[in-house]
PDB file of N, CA and C in Angstrom:
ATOM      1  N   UNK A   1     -55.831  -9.757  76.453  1.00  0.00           N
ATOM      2  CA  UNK A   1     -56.494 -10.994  76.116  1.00  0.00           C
ATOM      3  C   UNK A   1     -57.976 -10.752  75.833  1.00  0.00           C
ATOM      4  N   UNK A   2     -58.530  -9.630  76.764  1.00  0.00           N
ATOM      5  CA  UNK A   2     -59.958  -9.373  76.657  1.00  0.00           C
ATOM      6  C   UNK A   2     -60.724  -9.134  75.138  1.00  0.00           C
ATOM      7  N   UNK A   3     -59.432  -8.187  74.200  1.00  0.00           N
ATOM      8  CA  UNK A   3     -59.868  -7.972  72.764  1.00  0.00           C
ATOM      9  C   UNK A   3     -59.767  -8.876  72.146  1.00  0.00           C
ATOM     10  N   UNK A   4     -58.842 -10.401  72.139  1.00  0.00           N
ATOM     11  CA  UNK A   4     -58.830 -11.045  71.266  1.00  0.00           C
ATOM     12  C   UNK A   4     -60.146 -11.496  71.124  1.00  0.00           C
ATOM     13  N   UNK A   5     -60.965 -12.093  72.330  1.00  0.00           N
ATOM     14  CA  UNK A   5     -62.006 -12.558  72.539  1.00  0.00           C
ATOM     15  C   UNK A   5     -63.000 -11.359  71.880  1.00  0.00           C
ATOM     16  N   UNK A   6     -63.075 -10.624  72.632  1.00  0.00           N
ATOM     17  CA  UNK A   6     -64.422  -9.560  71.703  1.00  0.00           C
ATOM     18  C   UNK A   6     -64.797  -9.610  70.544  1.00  0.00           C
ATOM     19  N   UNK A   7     -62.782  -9.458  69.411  1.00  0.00           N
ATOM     20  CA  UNK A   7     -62.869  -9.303  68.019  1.00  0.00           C
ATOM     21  C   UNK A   7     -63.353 -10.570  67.511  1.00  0.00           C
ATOM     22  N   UNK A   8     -63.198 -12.046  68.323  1.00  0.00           N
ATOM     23  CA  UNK A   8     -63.420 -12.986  67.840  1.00  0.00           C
ATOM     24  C   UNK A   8     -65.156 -13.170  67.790  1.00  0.00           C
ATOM     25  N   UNK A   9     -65.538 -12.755  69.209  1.00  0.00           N
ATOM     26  CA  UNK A   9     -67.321 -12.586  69.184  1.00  0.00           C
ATOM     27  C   UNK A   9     -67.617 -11.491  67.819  1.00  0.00           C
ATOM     28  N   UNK A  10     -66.705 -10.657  67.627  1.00  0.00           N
ATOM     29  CA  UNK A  10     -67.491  -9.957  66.569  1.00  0.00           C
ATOM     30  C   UNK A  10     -67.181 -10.410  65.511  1.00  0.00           C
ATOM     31  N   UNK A  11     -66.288 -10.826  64.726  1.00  0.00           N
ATOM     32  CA  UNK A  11     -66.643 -12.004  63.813  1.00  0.00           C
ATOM     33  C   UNK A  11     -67.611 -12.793  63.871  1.00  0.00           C
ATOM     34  N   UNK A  12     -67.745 -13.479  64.216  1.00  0.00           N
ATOM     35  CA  UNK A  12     -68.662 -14.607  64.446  1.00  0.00           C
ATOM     36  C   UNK A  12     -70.338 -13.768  64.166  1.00  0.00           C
ATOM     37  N   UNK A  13     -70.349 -12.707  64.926  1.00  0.00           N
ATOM     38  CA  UNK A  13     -71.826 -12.278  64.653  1.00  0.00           C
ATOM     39  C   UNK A  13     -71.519 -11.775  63.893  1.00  0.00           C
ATOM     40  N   UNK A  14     -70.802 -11.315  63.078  1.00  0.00           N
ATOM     41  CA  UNK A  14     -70.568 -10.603  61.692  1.00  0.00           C
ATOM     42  C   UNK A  14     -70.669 -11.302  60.219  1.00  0.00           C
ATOM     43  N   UNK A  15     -70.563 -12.804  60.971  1.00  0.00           N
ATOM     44  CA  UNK A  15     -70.762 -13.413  59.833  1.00  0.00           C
ATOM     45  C   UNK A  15     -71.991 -13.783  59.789  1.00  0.00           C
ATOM     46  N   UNK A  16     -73.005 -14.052  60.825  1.00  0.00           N
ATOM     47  CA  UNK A  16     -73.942 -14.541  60.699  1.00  0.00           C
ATOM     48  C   UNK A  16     -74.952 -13.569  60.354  1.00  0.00           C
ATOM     49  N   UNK A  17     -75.180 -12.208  60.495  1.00  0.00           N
ATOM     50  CA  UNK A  17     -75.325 -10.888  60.100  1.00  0.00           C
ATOM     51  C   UNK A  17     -75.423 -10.885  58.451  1.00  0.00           C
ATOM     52  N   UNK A  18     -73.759 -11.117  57.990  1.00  0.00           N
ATOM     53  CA  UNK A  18     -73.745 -11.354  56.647  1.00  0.00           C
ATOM     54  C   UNK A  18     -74.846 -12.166  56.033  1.00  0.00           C
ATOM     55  N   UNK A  19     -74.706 -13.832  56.685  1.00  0.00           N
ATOM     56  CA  UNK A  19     -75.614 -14.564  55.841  1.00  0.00           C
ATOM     57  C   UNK A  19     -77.261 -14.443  56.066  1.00  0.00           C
ATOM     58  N   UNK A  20     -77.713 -13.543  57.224  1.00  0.00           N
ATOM     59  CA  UNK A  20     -79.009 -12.881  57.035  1.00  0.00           C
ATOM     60  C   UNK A  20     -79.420 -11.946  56.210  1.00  0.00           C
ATOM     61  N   UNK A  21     -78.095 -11.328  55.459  1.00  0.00           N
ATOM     62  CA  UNK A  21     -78.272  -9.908  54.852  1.00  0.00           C
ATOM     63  C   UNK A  21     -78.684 -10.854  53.394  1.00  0.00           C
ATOM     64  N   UNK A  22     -77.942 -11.946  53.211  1.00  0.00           N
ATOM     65  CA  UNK A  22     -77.778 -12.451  51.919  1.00  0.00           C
ATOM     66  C   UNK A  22     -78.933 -13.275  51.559  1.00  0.00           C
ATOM     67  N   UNK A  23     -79.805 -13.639  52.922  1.00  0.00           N
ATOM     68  CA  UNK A  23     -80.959 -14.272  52.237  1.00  0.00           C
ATOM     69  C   UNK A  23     -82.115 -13.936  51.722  1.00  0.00           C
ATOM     70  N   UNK A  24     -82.014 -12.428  52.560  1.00  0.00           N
ATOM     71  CA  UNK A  24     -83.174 -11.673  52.048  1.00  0.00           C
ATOM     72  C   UNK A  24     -82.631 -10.939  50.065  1.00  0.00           C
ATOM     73  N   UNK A  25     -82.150 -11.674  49.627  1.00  0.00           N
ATOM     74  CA  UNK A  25     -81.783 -11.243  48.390  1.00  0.00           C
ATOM     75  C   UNK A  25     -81.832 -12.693  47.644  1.00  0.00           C
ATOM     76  N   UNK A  26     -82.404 -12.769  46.294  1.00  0.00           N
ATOM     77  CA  UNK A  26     -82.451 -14.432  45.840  1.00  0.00           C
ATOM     78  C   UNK A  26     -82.508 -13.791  44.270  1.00  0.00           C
ATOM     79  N   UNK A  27     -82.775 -14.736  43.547  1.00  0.00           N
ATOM     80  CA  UNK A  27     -83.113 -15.039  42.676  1.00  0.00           C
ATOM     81  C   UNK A  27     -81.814 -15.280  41.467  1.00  0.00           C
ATOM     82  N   UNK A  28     -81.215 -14.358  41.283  1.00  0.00           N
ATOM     83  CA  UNK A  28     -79.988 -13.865  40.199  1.00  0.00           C
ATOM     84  C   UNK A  28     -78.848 -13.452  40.750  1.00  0.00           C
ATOM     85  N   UNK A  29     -77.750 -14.329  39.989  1.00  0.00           N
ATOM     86  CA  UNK A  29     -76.246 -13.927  40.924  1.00  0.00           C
ATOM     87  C   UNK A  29     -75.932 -12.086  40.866  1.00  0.00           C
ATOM     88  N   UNK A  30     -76.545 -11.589  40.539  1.00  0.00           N
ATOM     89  CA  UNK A  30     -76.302 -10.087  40.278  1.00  0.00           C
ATOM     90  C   UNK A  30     -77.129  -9.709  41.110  1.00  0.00           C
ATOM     91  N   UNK A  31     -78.140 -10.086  41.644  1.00  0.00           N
ATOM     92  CA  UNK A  31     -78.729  -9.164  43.022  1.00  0.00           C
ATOM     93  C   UNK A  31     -77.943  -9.848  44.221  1.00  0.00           C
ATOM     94  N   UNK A  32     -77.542 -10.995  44.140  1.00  0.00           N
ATOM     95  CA  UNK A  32     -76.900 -11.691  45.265  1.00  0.00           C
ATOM     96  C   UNK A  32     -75.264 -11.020  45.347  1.00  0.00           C
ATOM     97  N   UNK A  33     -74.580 -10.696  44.285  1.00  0.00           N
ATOM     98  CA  UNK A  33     -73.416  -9.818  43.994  1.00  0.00           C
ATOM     99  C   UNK A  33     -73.806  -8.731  44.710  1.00  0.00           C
ATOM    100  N   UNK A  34     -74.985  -7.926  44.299  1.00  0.00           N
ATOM    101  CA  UNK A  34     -75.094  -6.210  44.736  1.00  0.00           C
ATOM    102  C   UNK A  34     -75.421  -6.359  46.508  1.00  0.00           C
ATOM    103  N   UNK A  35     -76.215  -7.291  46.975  1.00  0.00           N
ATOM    104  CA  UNK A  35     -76.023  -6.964  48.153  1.00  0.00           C
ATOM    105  C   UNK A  35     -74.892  -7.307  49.258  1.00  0.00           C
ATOM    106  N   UNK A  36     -74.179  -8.461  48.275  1.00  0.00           N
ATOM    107  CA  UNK A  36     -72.988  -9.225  48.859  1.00  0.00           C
ATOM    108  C   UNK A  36     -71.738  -8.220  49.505  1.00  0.00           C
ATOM    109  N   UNK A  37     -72.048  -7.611  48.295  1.00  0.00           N
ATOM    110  CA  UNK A  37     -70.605  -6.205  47.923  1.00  0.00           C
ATOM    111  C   UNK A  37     -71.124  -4.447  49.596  1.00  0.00           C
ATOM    112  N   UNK A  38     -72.524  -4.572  49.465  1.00  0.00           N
ATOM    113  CA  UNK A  38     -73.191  -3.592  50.274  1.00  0.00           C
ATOM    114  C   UNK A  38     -72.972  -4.342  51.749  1.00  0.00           C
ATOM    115  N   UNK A  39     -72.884  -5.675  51.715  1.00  0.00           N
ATOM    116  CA  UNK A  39     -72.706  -6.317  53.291  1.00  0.00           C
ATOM    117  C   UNK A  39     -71.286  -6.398  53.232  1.00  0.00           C
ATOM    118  N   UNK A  40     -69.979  -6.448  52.346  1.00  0.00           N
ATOM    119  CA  UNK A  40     -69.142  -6.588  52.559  1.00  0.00           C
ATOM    120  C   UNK A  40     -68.184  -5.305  52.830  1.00  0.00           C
ATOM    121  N   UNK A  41     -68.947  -4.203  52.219  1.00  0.00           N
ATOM    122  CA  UNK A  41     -68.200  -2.838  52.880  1.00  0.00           C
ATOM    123  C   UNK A  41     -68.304  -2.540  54.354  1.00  0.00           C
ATOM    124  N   UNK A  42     -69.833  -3.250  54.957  1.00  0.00           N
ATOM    125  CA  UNK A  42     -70.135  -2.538  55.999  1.00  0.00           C
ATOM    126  C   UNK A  42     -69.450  -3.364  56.891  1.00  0.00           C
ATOM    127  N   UNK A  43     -69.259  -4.794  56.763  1.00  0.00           N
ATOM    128  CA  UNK A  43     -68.649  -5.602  57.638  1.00  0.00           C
ATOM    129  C   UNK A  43     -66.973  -5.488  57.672  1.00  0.00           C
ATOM    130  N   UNK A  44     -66.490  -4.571  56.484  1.00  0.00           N
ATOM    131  CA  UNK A  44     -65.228  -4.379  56.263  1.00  0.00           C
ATOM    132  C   UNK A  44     -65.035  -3.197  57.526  1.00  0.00           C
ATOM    133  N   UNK A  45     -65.655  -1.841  57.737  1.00  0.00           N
ATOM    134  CA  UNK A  45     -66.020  -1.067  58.538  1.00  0.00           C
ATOM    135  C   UNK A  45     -65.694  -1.431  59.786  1.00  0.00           C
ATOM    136  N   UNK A  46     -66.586  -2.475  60.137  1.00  0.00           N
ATOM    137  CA  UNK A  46     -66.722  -2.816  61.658  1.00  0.00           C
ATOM    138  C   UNK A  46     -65.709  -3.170  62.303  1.00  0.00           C
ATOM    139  N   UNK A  47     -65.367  -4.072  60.990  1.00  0.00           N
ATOM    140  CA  UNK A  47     -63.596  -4.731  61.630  1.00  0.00           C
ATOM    141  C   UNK A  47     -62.927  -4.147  61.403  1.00  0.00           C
ATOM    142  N   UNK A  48     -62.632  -2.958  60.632  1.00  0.00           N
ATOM    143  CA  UNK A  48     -61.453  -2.478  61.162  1.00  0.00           C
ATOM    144  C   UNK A  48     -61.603  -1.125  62.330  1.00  0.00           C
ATOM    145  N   UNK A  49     -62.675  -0.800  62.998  1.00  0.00           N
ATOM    146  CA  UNK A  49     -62.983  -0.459  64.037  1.00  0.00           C
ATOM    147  C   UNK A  49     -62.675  -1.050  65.217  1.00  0.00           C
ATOM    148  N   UNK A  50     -63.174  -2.262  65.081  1.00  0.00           N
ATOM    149  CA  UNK A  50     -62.678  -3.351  66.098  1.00  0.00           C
ATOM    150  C   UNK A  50     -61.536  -3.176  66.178  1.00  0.00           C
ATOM    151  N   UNK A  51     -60.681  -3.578  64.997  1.00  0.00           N
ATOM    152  CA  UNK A  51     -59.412  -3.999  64.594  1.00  0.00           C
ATOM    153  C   UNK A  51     -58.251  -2.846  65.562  1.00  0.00           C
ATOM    154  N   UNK A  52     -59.156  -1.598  65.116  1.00  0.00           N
ATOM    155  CA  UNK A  52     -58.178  -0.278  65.504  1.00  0.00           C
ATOM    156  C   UNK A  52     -58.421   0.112  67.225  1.00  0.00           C
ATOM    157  N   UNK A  53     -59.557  -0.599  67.862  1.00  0.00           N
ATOM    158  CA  UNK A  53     -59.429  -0.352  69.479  1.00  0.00           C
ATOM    159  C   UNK A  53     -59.162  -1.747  70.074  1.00  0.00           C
ATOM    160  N   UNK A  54     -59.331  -2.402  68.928  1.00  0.00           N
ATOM    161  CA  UNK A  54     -58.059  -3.674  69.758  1.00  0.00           C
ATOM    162  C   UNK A  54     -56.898  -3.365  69.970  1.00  0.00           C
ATOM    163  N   UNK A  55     -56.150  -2.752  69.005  1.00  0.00           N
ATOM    164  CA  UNK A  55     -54.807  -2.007  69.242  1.00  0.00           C
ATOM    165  C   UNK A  55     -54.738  -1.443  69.957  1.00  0.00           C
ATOM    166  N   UNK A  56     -55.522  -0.118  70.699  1.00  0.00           N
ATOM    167  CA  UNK A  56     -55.688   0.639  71.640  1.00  0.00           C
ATOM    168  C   UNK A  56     -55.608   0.222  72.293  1.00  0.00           C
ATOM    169  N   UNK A  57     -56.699  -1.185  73.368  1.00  0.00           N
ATOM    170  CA  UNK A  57     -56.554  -1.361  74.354  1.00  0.00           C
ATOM    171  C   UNK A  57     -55.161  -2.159  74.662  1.00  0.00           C
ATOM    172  N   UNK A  58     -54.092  -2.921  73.360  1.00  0.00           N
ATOM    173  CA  UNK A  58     -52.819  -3.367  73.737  1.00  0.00           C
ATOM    174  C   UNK A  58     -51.536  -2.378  73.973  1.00  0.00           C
ATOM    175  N   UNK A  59     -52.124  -1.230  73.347  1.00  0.00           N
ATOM    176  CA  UNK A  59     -51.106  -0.440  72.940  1.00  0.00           C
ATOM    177  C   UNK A  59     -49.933   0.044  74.516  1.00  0.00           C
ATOM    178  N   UNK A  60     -49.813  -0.359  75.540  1.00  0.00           N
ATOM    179  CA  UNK A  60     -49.129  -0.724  76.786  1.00  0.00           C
ATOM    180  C   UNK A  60     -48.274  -1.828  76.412  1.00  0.00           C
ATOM    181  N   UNK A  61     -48.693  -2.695  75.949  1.00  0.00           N
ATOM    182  CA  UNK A  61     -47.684  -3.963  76.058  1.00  0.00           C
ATOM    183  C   UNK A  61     -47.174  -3.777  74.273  1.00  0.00           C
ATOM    184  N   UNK A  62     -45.871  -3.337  74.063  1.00  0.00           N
ATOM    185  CA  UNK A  62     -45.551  -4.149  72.908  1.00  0.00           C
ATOM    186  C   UNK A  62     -45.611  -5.088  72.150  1.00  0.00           C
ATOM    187  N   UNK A  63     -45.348  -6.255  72.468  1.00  0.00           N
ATOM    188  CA  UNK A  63     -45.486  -7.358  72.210  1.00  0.00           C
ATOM    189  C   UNK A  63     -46.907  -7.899  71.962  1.00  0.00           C
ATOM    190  N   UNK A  64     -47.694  -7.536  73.031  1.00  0.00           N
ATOM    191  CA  UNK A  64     -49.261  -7.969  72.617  1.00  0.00           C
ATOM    192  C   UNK A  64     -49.978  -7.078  71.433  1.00  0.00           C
ATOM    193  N   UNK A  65     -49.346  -5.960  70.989  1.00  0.00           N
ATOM    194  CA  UNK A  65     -49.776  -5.109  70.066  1.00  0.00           C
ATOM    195  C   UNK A  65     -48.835  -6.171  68.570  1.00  0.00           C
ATOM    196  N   UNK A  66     -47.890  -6.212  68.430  1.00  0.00           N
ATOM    197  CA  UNK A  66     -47.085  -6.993  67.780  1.00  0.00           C
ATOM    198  C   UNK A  66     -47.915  -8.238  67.363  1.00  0.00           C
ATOM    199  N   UNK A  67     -48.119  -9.108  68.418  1.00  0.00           N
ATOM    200  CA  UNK A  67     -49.135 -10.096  68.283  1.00  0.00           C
ATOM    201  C   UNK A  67     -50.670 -10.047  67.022  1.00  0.00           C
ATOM    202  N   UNK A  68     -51.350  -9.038  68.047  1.00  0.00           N
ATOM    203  CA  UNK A  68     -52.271  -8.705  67.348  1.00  0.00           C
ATOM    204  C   UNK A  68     -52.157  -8.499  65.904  1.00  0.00           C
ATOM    205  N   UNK A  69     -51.062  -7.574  65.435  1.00  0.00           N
ATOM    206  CA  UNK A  69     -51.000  -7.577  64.150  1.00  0.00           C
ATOM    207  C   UNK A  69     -50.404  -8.525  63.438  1.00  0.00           C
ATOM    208  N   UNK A  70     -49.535  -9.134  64.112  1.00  0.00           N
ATOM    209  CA  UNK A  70     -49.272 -10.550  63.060  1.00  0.00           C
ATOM    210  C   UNK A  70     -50.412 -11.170  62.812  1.00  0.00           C
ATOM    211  N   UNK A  71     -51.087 -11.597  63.763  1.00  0.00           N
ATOM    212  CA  UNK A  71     -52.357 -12.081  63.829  1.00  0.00           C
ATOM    213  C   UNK A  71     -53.679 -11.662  62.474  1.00  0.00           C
ATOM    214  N   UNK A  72     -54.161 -10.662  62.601  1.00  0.00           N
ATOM    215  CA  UNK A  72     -54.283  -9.792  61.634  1.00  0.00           C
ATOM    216  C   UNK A  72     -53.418 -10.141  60.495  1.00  0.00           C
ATOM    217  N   UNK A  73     -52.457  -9.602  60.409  1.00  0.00           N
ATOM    218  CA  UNK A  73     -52.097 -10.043  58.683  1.00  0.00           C
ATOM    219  C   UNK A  73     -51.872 -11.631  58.422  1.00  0.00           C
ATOM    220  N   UNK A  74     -51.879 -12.399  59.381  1.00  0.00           N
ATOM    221  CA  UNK A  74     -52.306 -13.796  59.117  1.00  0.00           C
ATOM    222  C   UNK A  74     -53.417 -14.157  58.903  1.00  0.00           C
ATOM    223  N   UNK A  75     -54.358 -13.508  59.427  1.00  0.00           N
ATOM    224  CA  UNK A  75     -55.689 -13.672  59.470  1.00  0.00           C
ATOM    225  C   UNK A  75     -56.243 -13.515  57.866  1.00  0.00           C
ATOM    226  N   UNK A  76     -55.949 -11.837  57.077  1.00  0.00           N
ATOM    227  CA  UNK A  76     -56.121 -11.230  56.114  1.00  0.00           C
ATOM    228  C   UNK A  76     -55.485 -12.162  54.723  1.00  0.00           C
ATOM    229  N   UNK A  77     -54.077 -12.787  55.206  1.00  0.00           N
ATOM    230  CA  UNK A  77     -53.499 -14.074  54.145  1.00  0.00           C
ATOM    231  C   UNK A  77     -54.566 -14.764  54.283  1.00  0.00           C
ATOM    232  N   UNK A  78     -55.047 -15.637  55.072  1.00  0.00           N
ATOM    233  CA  UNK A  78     -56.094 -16.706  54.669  1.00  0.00           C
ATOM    234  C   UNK A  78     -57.552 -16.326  54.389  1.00  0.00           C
ATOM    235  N   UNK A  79     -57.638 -15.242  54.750  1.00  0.00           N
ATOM    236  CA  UNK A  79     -59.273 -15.238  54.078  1.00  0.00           C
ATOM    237  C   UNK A  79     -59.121 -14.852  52.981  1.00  0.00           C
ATOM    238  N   UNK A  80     -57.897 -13.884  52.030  1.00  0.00           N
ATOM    239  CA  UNK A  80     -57.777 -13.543  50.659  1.00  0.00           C
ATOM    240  C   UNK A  80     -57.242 -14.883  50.025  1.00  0.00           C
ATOM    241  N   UNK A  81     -56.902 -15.225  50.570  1.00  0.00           N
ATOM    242  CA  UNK A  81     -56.990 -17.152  49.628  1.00  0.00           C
ATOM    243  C   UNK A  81     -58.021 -18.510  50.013  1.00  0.00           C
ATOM    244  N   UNK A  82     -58.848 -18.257  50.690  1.00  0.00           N
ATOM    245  CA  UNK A  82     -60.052 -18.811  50.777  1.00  0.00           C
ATOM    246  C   UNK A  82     -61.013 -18.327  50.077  1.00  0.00           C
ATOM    247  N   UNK A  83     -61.356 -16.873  50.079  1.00  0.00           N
ATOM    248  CA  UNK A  83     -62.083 -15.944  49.166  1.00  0.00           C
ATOM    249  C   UNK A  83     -61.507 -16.392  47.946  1.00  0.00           C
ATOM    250  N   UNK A  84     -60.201 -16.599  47.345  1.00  0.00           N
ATOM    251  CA  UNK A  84     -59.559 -17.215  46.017  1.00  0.00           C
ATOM    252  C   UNK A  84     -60.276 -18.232  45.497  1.00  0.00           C
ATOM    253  N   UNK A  85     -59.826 -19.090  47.034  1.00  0.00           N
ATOM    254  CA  UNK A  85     -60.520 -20.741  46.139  1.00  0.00           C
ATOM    255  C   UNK A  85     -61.787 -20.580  46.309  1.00  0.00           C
ATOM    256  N   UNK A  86     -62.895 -20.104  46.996  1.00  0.00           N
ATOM    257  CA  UNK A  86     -64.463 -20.131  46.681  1.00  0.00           C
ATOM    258  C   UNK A  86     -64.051 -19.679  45.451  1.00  0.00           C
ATOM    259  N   UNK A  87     -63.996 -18.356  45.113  1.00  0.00           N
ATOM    260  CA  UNK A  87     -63.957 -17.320  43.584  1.00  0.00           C
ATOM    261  C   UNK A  87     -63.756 -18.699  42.414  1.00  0.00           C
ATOM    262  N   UNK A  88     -62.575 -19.244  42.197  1.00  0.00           N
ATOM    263  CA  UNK A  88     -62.510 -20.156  41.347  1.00  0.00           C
ATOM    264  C   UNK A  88     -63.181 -21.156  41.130  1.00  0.00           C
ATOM    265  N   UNK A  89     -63.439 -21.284  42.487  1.00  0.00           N
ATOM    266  CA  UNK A  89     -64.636 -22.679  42.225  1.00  0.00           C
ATOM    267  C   UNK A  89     -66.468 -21.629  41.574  1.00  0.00           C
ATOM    268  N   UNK A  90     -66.940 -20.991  42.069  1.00  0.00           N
ATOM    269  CA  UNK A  90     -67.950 -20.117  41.896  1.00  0.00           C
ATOM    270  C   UNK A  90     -68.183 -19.073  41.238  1.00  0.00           C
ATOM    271  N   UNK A  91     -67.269 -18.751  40.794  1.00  0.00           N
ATOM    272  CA  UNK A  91     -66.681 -17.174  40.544  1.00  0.00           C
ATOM    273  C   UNK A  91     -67.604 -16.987  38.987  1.00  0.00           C
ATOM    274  N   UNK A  92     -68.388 -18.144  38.580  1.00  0.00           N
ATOM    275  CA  UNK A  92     -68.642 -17.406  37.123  1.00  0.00           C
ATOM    276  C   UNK A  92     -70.307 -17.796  37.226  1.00  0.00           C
ATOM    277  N   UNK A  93     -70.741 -17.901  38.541  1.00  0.00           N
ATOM    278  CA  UNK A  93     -71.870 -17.940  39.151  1.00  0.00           C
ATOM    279  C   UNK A  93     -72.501 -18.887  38.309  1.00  0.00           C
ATOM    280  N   UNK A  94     -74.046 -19.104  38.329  1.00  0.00           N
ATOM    281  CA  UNK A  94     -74.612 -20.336  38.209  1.00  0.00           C
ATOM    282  C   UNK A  94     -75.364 -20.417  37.438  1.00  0.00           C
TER     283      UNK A  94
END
């Protein structure tokens, strides 16, 4: 139970991380793209670091390892179709 909570604290500061990275960048959707893409590798990184000693610490209980990854690929369905609908709505910048 202890990792769900952690991975969830690290989201949360991961996002807010993100939108500090993104303000220090303005003007043109192409500098806001280049650093978007440089915060989105590194935050891709973290989580799946997280991602991979969350497993570790379940890896005793079956089922809670099971969990976790449904979880995870539920998780990964809705942010690649939220990321969709922003993209369509935004996607040809401003």
């Amino acid at each position: 139970m202890k990792a769900w909570w952690a991975s969830f604290a690290l989201l949360v500061y991961l996002g807010a991380s993100a939108a500090a990275q993104e303000q220090k960048y303005c003007c043109t959707t192409l500098d806001t793209s280049i650093c978007l893409a440089k915060v989105l590798k590194k935050v891709d990184l973290q989580l799946n670091d997280t991602y991979q000693k969350s497993l570790k610490t379940v890896e005793d209980s079956a089922q809670d390892g099971q969990n976790l990854r449904d979880a995870q690929r539920a998780w990964i369905a809705y942010r690649d179709a939220a990321c969709k609908a922003e993209y369509d709505l935004w996607g040809g910048g401003t």
